[in-house]
Structures are given as C-alpha cells and as structure tokens.
N, C-alpha and C. Protein backbone atom coordinates (compact mmCIF):
# COMPACT_ATOMS: atom_id res chain seq x y z
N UNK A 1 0.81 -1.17 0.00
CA UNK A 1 0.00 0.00 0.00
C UNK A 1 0.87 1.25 0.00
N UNK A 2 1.88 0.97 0.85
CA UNK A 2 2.88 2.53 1.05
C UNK A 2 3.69 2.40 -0.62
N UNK A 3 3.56 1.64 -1.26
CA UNK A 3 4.45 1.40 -2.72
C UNK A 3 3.42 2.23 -3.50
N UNK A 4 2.30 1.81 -3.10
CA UNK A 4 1.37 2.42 -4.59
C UNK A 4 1.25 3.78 -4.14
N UNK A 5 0.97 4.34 -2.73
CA UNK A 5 1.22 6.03 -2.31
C UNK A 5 2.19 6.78 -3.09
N UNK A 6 2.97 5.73 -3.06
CA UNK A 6 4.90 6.87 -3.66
C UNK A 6 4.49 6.84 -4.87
N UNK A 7 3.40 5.62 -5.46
CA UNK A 7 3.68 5.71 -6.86
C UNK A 7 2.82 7.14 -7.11
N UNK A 8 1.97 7.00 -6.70
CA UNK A 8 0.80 8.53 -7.02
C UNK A 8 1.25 9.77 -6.95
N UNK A 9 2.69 9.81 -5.45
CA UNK A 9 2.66 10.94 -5.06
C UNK A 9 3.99 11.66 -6.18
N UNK A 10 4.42 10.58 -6.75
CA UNK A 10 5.59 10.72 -7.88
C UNK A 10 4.68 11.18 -9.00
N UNK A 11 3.81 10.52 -9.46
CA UNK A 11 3.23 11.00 -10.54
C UNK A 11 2.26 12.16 -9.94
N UNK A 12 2.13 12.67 -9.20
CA UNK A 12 1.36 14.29 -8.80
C UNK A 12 2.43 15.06 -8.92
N UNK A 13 3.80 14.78 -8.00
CA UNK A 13 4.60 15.81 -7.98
C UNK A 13 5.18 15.68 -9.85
N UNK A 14 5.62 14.74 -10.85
CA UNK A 14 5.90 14.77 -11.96
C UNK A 14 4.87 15.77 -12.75
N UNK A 15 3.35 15.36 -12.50
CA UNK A 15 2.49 16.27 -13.45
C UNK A 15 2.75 17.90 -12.99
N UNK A 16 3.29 17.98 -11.31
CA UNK A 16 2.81 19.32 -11.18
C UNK A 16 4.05 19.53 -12.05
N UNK A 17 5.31 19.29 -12.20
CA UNK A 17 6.99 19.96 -12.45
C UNK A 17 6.55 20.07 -13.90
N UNK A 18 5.73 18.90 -14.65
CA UNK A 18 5.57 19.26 -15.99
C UNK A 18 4.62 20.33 -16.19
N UNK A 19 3.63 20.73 -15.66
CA UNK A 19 2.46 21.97 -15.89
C UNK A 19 3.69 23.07 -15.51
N UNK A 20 4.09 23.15 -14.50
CA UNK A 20 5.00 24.50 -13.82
C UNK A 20 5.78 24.86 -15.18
N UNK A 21 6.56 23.60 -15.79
CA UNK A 21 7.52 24.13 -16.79
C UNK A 21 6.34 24.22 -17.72
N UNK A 22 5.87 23.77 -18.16
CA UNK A 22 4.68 24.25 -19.93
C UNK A 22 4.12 25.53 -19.40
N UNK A 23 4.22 25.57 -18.24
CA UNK A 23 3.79 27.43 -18.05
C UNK A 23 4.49 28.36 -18.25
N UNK A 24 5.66 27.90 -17.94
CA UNK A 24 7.21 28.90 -17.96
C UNK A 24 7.19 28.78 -19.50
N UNK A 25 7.18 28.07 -20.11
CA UNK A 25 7.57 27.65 -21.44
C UNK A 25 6.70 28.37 -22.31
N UNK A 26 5.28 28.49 -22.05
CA UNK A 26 4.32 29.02 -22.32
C UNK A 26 4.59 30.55 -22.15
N UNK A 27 4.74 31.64 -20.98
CA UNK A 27 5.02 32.22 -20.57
C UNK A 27 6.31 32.92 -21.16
N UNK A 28 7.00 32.50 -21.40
CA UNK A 28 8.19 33.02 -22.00
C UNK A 28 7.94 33.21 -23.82
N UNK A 29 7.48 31.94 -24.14
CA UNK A 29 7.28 32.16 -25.63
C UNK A 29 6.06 33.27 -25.86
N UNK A 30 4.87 33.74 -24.92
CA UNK A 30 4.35 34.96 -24.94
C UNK A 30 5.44 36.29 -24.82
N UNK A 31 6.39 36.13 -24.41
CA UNK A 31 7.02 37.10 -23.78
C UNK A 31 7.92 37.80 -24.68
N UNK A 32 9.00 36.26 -25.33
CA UNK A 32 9.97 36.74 -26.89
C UNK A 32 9.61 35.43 -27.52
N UNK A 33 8.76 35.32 -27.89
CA UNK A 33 7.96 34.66 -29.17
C UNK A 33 8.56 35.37 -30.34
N UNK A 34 8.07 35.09 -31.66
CA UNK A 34 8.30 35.21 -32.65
C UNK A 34 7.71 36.80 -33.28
N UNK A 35 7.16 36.76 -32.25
CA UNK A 35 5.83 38.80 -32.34
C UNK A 35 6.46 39.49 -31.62
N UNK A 36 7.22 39.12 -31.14
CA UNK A 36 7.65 40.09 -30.21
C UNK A 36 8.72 41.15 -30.72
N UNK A 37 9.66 42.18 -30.11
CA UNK A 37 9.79 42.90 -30.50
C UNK A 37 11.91 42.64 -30.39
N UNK A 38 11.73 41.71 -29.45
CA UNK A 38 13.09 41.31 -29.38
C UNK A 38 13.83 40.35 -30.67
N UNK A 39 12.13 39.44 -30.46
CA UNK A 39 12.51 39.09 -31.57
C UNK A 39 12.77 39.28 -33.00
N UNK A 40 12.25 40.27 -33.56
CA UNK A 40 12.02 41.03 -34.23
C UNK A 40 13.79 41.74 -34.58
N UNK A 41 14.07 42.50 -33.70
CA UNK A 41 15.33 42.97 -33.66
C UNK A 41 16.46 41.52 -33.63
N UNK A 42 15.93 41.00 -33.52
CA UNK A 42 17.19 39.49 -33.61
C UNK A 42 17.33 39.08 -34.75
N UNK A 43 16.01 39.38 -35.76
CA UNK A 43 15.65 39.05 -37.31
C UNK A 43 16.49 39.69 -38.02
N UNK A 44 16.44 41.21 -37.69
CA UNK A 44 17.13 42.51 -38.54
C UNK A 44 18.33 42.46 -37.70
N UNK A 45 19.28 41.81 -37.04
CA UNK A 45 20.40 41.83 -36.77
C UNK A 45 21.04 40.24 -37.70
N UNK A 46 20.41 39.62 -37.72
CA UNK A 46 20.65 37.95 -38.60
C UNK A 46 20.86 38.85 -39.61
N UNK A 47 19.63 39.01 -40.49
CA UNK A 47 19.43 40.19 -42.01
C UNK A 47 20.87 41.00 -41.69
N UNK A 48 20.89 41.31 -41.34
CA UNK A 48 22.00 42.78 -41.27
C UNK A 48 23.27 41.96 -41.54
N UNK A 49 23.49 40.86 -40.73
CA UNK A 49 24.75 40.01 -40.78
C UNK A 49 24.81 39.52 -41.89
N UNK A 50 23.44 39.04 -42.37
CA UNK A 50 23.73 38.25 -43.48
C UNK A 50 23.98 39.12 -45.10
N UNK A 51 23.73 40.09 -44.42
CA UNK A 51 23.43 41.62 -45.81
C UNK A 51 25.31 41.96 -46.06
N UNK A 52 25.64 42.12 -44.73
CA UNK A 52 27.40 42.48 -44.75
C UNK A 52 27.98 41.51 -45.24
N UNK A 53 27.52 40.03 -44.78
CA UNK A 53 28.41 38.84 -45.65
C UNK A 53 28.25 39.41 -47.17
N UNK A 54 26.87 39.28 -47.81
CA UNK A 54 26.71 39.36 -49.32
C UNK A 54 27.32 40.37 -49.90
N UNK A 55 27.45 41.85 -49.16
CA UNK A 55 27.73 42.65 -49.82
C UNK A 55 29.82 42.54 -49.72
N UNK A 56 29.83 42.12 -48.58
CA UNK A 56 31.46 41.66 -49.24
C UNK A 56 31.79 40.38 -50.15
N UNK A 57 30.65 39.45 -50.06
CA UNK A 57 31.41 38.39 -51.46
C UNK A 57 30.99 39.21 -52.37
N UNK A 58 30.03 39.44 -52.67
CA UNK A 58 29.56 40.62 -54.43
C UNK A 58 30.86 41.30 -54.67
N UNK A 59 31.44 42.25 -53.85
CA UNK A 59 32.18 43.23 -54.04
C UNK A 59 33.53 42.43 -54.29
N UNK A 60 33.80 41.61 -53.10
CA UNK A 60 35.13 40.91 -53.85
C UNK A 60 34.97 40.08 -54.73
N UNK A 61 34.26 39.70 -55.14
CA UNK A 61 34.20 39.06 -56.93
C UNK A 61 34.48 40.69 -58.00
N UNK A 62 33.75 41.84 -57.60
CA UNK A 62 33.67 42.29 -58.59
C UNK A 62 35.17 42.92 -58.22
N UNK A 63 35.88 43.17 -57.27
CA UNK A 63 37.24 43.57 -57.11
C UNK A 63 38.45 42.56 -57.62
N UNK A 64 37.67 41.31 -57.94
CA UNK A 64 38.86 39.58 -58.47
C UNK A 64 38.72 40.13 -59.88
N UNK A 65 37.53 40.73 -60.48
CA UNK A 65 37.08 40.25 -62.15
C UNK A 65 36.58 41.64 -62.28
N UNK A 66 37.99 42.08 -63.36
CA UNK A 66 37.28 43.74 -64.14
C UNK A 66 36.23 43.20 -64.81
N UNK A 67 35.87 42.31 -65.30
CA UNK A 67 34.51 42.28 -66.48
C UNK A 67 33.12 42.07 -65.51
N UNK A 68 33.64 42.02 -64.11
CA UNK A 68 32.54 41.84 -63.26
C UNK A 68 32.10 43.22 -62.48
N UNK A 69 33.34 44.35 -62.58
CA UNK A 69 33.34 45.37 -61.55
C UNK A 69 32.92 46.65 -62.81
N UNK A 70 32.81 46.50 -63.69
CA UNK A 70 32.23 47.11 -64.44
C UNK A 70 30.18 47.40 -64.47
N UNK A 71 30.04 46.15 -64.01
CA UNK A 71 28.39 46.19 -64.11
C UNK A 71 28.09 47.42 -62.98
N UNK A 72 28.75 47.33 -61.73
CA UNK A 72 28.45 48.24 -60.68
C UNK A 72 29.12 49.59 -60.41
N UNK A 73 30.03 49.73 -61.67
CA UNK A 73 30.56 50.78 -61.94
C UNK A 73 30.18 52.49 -62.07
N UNK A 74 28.88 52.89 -60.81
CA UNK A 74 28.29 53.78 -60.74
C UNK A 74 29.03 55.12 -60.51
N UNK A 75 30.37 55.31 -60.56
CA UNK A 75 30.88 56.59 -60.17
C UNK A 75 30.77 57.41 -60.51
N UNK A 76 30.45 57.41 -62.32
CA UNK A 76 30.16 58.57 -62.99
C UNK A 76 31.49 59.15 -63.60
N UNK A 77 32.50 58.38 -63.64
CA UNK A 77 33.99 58.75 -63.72
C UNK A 77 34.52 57.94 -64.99
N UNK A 78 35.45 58.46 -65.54
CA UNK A 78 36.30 57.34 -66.44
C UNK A 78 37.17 56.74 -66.01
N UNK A 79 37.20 55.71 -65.32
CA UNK A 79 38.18 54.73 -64.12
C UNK A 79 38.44 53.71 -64.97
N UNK A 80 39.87 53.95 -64.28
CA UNK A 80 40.70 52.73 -64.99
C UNK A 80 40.37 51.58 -64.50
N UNK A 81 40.61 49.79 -65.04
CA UNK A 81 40.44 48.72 -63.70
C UNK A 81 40.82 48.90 -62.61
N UNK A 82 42.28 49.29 -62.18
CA UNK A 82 43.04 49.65 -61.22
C UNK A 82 41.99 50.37 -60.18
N UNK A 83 41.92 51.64 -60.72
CA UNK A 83 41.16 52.44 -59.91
C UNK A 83 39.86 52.33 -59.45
N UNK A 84 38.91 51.50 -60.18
CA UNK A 84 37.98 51.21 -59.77
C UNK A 84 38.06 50.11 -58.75
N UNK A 85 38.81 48.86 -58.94
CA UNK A 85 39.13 48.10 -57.98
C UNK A 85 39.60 48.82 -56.72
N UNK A 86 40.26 50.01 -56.34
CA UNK A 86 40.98 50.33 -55.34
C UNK A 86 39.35 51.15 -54.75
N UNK A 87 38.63 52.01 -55.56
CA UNK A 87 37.14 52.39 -55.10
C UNK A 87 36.46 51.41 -54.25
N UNK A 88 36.30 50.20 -54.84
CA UNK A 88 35.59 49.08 -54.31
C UNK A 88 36.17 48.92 -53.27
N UNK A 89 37.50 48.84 -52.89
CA UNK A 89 38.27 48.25 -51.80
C UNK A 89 37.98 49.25 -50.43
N UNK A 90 38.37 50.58 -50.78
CA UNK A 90 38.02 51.72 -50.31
C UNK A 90 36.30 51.63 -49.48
N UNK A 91 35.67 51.23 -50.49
CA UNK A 91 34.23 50.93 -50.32
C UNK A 91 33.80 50.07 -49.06
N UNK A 92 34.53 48.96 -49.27
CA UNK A 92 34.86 47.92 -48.16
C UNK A 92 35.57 48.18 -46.85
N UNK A 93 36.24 48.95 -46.93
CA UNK A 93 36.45 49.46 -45.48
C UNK A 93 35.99 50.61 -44.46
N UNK A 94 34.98 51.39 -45.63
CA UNK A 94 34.50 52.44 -45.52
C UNK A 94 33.15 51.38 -44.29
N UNK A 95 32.57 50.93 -45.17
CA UNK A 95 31.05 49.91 -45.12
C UNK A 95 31.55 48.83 -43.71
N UNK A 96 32.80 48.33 -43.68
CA UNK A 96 32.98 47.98 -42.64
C UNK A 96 33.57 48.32 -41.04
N UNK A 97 33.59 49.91 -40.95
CA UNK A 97 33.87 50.91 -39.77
C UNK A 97 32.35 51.07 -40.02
N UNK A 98 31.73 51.63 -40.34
CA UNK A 98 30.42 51.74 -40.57
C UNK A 98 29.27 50.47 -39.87
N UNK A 99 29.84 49.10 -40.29
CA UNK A 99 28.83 48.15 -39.91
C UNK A 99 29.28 47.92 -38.13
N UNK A 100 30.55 47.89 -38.39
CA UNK A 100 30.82 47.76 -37.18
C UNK A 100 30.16 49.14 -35.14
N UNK A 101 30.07 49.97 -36.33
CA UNK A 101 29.38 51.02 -35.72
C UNK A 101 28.22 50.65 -35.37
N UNK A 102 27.47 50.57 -36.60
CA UNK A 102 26.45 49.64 -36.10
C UNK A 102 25.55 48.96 -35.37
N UNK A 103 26.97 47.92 -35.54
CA UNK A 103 26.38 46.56 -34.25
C UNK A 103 26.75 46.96 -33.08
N UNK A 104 26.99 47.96 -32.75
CA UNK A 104 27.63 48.10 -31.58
C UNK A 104 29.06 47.84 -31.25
N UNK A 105 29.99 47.31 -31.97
CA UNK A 105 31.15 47.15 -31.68
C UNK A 105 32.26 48.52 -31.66
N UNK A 106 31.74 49.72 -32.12
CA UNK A 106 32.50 50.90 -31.96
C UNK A 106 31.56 51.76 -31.61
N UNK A 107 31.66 52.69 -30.37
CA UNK A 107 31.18 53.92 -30.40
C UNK A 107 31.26 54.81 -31.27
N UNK A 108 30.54 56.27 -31.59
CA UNK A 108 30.70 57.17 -32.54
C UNK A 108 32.11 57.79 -32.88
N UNK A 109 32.32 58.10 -31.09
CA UNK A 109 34.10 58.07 -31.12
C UNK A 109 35.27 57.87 -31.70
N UNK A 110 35.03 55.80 -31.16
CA UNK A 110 35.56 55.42 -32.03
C UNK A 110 35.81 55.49 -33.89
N UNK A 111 34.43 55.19 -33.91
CA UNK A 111 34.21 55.14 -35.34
C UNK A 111 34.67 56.03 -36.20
N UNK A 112 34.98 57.73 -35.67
CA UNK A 112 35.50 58.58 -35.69
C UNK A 112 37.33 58.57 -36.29
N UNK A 113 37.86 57.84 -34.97
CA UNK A 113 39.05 57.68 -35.14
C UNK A 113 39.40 56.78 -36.08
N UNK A 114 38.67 55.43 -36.89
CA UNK A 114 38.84 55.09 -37.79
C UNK A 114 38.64 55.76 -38.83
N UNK A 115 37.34 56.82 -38.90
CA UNK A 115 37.48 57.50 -40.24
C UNK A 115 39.11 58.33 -40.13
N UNK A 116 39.33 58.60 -39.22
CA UNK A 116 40.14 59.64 -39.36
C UNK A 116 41.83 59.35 -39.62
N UNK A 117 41.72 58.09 -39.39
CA UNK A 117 43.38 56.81 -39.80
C UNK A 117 42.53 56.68 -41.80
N UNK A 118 41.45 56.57 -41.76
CA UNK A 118 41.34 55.99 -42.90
C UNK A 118 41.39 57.04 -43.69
N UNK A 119 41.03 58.27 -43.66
CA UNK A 119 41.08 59.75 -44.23
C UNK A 119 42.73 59.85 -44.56
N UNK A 120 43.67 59.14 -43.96
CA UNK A 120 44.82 59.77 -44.08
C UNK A 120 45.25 59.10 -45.65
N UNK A 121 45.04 58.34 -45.99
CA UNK A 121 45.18 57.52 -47.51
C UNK A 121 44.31 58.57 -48.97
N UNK A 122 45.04 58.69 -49.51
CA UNK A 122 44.32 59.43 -50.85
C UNK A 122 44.03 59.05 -51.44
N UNK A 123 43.52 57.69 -51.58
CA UNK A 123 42.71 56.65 -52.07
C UNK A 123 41.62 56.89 -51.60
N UNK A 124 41.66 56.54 -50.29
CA UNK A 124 40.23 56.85 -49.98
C UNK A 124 39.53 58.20 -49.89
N UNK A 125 40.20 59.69 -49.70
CA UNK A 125 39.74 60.80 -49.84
C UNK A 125 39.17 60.76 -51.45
N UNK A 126 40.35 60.29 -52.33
CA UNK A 126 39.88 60.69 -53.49
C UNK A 126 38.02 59.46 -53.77
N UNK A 127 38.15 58.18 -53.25
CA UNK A 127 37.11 57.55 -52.75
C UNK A 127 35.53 58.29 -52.54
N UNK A 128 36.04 59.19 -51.39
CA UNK A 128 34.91 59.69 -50.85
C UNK A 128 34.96 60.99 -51.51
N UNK A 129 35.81 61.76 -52.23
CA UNK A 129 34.95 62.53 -53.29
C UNK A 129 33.99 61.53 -54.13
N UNK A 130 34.53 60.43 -54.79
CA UNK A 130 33.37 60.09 -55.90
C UNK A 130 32.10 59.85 -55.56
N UNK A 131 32.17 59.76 -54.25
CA UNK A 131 30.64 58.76 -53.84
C UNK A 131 30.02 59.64 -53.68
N UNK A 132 30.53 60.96 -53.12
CA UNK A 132 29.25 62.24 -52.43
C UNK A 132 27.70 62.27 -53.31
N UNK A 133 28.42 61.99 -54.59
CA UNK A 133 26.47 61.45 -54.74
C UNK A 133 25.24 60.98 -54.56
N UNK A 134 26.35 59.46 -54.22
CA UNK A 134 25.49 58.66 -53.92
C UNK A 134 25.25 58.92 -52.18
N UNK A 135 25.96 59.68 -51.62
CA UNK A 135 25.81 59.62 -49.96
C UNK A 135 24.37 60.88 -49.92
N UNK A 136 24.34 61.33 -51.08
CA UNK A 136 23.13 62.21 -51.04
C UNK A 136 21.86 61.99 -51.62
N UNK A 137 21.74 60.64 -51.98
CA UNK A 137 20.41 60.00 -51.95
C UNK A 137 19.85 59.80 -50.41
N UNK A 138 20.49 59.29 -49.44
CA UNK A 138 20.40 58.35 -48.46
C UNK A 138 19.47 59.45 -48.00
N UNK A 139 18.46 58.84 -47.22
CA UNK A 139 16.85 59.40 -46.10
C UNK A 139 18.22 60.13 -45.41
N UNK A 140 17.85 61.26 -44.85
CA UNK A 140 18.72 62.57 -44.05
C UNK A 140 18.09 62.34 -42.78
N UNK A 141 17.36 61.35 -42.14
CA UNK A 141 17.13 60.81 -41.23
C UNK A 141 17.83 59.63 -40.51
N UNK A 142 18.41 58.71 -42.04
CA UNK A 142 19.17 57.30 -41.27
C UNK A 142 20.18 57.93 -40.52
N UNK A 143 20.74 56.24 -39.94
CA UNK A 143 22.21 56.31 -39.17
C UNK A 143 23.57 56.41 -40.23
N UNK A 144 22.67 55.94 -41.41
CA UNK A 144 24.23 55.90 -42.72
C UNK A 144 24.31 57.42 -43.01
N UNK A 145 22.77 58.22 -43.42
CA UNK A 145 23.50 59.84 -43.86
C UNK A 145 23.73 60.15 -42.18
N UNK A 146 23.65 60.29 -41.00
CA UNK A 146 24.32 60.92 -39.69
C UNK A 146 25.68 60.51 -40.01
N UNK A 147 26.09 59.02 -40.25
CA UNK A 147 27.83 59.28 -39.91
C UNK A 147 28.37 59.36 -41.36
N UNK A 148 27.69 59.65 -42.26
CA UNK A 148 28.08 60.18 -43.41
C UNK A 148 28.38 61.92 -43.63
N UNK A 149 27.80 62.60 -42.54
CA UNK A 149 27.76 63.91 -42.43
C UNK A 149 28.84 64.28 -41.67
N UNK A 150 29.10 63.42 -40.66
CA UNK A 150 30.19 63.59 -39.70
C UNK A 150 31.19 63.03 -40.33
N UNK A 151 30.90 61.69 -41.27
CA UNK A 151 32.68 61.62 -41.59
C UNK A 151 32.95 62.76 -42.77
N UNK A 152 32.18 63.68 -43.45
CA UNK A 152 32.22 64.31 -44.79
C UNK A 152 32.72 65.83 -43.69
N UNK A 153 31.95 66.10 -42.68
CA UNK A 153 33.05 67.03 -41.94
C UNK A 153 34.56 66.58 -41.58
N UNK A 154 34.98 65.62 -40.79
CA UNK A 154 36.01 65.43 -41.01
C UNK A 154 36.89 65.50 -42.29
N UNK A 155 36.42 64.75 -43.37
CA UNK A 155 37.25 64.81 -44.55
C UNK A 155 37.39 66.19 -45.03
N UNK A 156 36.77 67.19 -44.74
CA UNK A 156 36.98 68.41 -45.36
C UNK A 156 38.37 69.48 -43.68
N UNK A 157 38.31 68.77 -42.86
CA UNK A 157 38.96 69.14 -41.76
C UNK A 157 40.16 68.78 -42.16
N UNK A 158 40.42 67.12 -42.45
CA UNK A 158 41.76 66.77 -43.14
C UNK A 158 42.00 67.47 -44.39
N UNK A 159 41.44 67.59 -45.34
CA UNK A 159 41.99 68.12 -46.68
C UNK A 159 42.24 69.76 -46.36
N UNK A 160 41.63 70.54 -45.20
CA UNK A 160 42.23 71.98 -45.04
C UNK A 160 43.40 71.66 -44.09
N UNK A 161 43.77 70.21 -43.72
CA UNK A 161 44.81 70.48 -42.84
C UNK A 161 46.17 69.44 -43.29
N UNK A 162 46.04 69.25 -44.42
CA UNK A 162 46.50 68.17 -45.46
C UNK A 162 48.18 68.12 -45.32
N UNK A 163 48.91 69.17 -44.96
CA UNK A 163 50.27 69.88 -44.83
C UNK A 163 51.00 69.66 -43.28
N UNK A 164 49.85 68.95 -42.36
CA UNK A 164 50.19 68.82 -41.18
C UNK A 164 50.84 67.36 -40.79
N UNK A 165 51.83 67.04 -39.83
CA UNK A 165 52.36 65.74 -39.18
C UNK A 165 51.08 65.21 -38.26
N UNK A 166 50.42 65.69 -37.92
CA UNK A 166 49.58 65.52 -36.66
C UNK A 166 48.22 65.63 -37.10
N UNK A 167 47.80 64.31 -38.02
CA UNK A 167 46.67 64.23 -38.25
C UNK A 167 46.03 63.30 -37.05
N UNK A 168 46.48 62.69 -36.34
CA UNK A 168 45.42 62.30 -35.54
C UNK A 168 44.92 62.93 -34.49
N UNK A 169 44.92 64.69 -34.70
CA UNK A 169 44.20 65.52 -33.59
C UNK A 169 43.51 66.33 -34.44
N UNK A 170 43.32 65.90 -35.79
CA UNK A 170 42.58 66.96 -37.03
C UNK A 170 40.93 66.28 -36.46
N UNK A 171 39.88 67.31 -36.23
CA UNK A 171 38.50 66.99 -36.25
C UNK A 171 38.40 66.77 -34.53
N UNK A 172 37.21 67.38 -34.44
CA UNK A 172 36.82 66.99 -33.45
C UNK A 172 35.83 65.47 -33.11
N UNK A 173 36.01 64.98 -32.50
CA UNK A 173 35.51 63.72 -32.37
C UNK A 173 34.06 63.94 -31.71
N UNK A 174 32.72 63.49 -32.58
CA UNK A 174 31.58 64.08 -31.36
C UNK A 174 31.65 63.44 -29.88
N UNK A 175 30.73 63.97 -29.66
CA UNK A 175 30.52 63.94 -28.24
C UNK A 175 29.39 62.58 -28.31
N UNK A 176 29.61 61.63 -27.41
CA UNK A 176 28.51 60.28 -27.13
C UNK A 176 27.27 60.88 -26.32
C-alpha cells in the first residue's frame, strides 16, 4: 500500500513539475515569441549580418574580375580597372567601420578615429569625393547619412589640414 502512495505521489509531484515548466515555457514564448519585439530585432540583426556577408562576397568578386566590376561601376567617372578596384576596396572598409558602428562594436568616437586613420590615404579621400552622390540620396534621417555627415566634416577638416604631421588631432571627435 505505502508502494502504490509513492507511486501517485511521484506522478502528482511529476504532473505538477511538468504543468509548472509548460507554463514557464508558455510564458516566455508569450514574452519573446516570434511577435515580439526582441525578436524582431534578432531578425534585422541575422538580415543585417547576413546583408554584410553578401555585400562583401559581391564586391570581392567584382574587385577579383574587371569584367565583373564594371556592371556596378556607378561613379560617374572614367576609371581605370586599377582604380575602380581600389574604389571598391576603399568601399569595403568604408562599409565595414560603418557596420561595425552599427552593431555596436564601436562607439561614434571610435568610429570617428577610424574614419580619421582611414582619411589619411588618398585613395580613400579621393574615394569619398566620388561617392558624395550617392551619400546624397540616403533618407537625411538614417544612421548611414548621420555618420556620413560627420565623416564628410572630417574629410573636409583633413583636406584643409592636409600639410600637417599631426593628423590624428585633425577633427573633433563628437561627443557620445
């Protein structure tokens, strides 16, 4: 008789541990379910990751193969292969201080001080003259035209101060 008690009181306490957890379980998937808003931002951070992978294999194919870097050849310029490949490259490091901003891995600060090591190359100044076009489509609301405005002040800080040893105190760095 005391055998078949334990057996009941095992299977009461088992049903209650299984309801407790399908509640939690329940409970939580109301909470960051698939509607939710966390989740949501976990979607557009996957997307985002998976957007930076694509847009660097695209670009380094079209930086391996002039007959490939020609299709995206939007500068508006008469560029040599050379030079357009070094645009693209330029492009790629521009897009990746940028993504990295982003995700959070650099403050504005920071992000700052990379434009401002990367400003020192005339590749890339001459770079970010060609693009000012295209940086003036972008919504004047995103986060790409904000640190597009701030790195386009800097670059005009370096090119009036172009004659100096001590570019890494050219620009003020904003404020967080």
């Amino acid at each position: 008789m005391t055998t078949q008690s334990q057996g009941i009181c095992r299977t009461v306490v088992a049903a209650a541990v299984g309801g407790l957890a399908g509640g939690t379980a329940t409970h939580l998937w109301h909470r960051f379910g698939p509607d939710t808003k966390w989740a949501s931002q976990e979607r557009r951070r996957l997307a985002r990751a998976h957007q930076q992978r694509m847009h660097w294999e695209l670009l380094s194919k079209a930086i391996d193969d002039p007959a490939l870097a020609v299709v995206i050849d939007n500068y508006g310029l008469d560029l040599t292969p050379q030079k357009r490949r070094q645009f693209m490259y330029a492009n790629l490091w521009y897009v990746n201080a940028f993504h990295n901003y982003e995700s959070g891995l650099h403050d504005q600060r920071e992000l700052f001080g990379i434009l401002r090591e990367l400003f020192q190359s005339p590749y890339m100044r001459e770079y970010w003259e060609a693009t000012r076009p295209h940086r003036a489509s972008l919504d004047p609301s995103s986060s790409e035209a904000e640190i597009g405005r701030m790195a386009e002040a800097l670059f005009h800080e370096i090119e009036a101060a172009a004659d100096t040893d001590e570019w890494w105190v050219v620009g003020e760095p904003p404020l967080d």
